[in-house]
Protein backbone atom coordinates (compact mmCIF):
# COMPACT_ATOMS: atom_id res chain seq x y z
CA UNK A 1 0.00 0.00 0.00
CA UNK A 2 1.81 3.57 -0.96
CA UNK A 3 2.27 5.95 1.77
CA UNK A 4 0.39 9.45 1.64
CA UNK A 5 2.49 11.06 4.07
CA UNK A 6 4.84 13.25 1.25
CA UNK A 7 0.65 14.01 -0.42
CA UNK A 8 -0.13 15.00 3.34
CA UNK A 9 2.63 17.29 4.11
CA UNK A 10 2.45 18.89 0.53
CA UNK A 11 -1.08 19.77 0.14
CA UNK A 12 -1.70 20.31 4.14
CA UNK A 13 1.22 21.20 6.55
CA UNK A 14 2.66 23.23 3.63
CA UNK A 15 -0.13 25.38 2.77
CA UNK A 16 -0.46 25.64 6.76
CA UNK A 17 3.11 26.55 7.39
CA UNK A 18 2.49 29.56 4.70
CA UNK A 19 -0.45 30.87 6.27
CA UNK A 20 1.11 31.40 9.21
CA UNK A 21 4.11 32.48 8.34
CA UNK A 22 1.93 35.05 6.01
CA UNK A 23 -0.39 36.17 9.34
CA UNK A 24 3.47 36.45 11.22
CA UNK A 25 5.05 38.47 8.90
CA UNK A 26 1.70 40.61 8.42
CA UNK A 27 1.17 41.33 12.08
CA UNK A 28 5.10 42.67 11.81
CA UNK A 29 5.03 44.71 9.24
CA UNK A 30 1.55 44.98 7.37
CA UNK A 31 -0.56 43.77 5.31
CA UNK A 32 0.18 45.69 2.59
CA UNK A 33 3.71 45.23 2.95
CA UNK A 34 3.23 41.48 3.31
CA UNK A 35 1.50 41.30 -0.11
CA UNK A 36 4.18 43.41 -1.70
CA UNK A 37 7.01 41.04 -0.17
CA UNK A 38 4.80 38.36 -1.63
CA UNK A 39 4.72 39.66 -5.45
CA UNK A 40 8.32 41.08 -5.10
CA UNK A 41 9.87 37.85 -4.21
CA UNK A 42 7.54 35.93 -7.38
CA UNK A 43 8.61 38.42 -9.53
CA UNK A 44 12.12 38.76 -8.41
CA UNK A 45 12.37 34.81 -8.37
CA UNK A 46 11.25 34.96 -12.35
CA UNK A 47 13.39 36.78 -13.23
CA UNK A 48 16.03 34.79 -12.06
CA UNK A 49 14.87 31.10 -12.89
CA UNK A 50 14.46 32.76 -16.22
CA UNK A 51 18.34 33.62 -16.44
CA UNK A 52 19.32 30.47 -15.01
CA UNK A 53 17.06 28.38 -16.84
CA UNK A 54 18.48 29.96 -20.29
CA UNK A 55 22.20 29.24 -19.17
CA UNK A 56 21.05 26.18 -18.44
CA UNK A 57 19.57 25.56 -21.88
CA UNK A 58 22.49 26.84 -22.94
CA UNK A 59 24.79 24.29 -21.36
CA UNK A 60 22.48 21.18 -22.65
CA UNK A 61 22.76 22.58 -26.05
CA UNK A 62 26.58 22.65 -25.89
CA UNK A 63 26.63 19.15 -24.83
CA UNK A 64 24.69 17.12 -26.93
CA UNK A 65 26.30 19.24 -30.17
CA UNK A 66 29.68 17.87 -28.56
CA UNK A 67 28.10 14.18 -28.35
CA UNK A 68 28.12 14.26 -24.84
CA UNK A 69 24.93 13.27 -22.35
CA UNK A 70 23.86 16.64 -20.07
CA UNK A 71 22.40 14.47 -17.58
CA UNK A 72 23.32 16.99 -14.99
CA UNK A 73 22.16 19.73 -16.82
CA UNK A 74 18.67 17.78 -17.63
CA UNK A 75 18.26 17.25 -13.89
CA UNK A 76 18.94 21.35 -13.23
CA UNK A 77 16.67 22.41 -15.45
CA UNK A 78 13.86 20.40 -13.82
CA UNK A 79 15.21 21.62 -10.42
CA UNK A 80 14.69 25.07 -11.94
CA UNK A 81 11.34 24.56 -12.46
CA UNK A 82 10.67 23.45 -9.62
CA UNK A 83 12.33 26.04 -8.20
CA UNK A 84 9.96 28.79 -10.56
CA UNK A 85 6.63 26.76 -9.27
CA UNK A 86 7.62 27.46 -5.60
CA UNK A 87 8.65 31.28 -5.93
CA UNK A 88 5.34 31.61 -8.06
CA UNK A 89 3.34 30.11 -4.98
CA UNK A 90 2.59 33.46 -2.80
CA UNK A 91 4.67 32.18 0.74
CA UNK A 92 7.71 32.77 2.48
CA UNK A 93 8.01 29.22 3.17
CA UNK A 94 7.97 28.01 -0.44
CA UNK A 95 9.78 31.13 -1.50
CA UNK A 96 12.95 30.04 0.83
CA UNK A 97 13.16 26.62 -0.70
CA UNK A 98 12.85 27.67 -4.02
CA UNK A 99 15.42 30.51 -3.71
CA UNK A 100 17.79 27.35 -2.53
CA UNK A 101 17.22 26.03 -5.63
CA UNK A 102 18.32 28.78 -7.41
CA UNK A 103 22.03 28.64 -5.70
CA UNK A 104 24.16 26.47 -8.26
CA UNK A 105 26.35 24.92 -5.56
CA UNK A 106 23.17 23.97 -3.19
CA UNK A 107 21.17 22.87 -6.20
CA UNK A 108 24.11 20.46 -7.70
CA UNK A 109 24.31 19.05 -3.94
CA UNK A 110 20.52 18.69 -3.79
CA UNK A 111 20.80 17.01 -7.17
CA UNK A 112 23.28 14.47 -6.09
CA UNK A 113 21.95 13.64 -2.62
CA UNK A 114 18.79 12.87 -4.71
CA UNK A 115 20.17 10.53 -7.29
CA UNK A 116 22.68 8.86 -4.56
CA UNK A 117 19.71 8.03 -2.56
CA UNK A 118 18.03 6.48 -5.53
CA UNK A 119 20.25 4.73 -7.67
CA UNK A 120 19.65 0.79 -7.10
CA UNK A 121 22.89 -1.11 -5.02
CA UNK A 122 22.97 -4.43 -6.12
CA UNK A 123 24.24 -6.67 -2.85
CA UNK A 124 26.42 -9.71 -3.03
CA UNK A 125 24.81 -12.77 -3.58
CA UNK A 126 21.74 -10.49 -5.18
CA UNK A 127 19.85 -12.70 -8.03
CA UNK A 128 20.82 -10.64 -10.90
CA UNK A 129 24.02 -12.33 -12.22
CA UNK A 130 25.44 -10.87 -15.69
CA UNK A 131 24.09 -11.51 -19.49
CA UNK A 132 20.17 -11.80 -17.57
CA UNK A 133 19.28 -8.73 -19.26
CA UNK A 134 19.71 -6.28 -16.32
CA UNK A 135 20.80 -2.34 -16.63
CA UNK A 136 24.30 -2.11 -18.26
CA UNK A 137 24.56 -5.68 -19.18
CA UNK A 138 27.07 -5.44 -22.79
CA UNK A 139 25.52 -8.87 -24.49
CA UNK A 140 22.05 -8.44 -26.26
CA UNK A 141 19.17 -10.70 -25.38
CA UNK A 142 17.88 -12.67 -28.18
CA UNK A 143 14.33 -13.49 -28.83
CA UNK A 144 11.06 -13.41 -30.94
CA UNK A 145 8.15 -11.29 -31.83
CA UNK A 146 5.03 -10.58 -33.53
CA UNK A 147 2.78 -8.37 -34.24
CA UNK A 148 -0.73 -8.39 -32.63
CA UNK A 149 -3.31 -5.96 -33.61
C-alpha cells in the first residue's frame, strides 16, 4: 500500500506553514507590505529562474552538439522549475526553498543527494548475475516477436 504522508505534508502542513508564516510576517510589518514582499519575491524569483534556466539551456545545447549526455544539466533544469513553481506560490516558506534552488552549488548538492539516494545497489549474492538482461549488461538478449493488432 503507498504511503500518503509526502501528499499529506504537501497539500496540508505546507499550505499551513504559509499561512502562518503570512499572518506572522503581516502582524510585523503589514498587510500591505506582506503582499508586496509576496509579489516582489515571485517576480524577483522569475526573473532569475528565467536567467538560469536559459544558461542552463544553454549548457544542454553545448553538450549534446559535442556528443556528450547533459544528464546533470537535464536534472537542473527540472530543479529550476521546480524552483519557478515554488517562488510563483505566494509564501515565504515556499519562496525560501525555491530561492535554494536557485544557488548552483546547493542545487548540484541537492541534485546528487537525490540521485545517490536512488540509484539501485545491487548486494552480493543479489539474483541478478550478468548476461540476464539487467541495466548495463554489454551482451544483447535474443528473442522473438510478432505483431498483434
Amino acid at each position: 500500500m503507498p504511503s500518503f504522508a509526502p501528499i499529506f505534508v504537501f497539500f496540508l502542513i505546507i499550505p499551513l506553514a504559509e499561512i502562518w508564516f503570512l499572518i506572522k510576517v503581516g502582524g510585523v510589518v503589514g498587510a500591505g507590505w506582506t503582499i508586496f514582499l509576496v509579489v516582489f519575491t515571485a517576480v524577483v524569483g522569475a526573473g532569475l529562474v528565467r536567467v538560469q534556466g536559459l544558461s542552463t539551456l544553454n549548457r544542454i545545447q553545448q553538450s549534446m552538439q559535442q556528443g556528450q549526455m547533459p544528464a546533470m544539466a537535464m536534472f537542473e533544469g527540472l530543479a529550476l522549475f521546480l524552483a519557478g513553481a515554488l517562488l510563483l506560490t505566494p509564501g515565504f516558506f515556499t519562496d525560501t526553498i525555491g530561492f535554494s534552488l536557485l544557488i548552483p552549488p546547493l542545487r548540484r548538492l541537492m541534485i546528487k543527494s537525490i540521485l545517490m539516494k536512488s540509484v539501485i545497489k545491487m548486494r552480493p549474492g543479489s539474483d541478478i548475475k550478468p548476461g540476464d538482461g539487467s541495466v548495463g549488461d554489454p551482451k544483447p538478449l535474443d528473442g522473438q516477436w510478432r505483431r498483434e493488432d
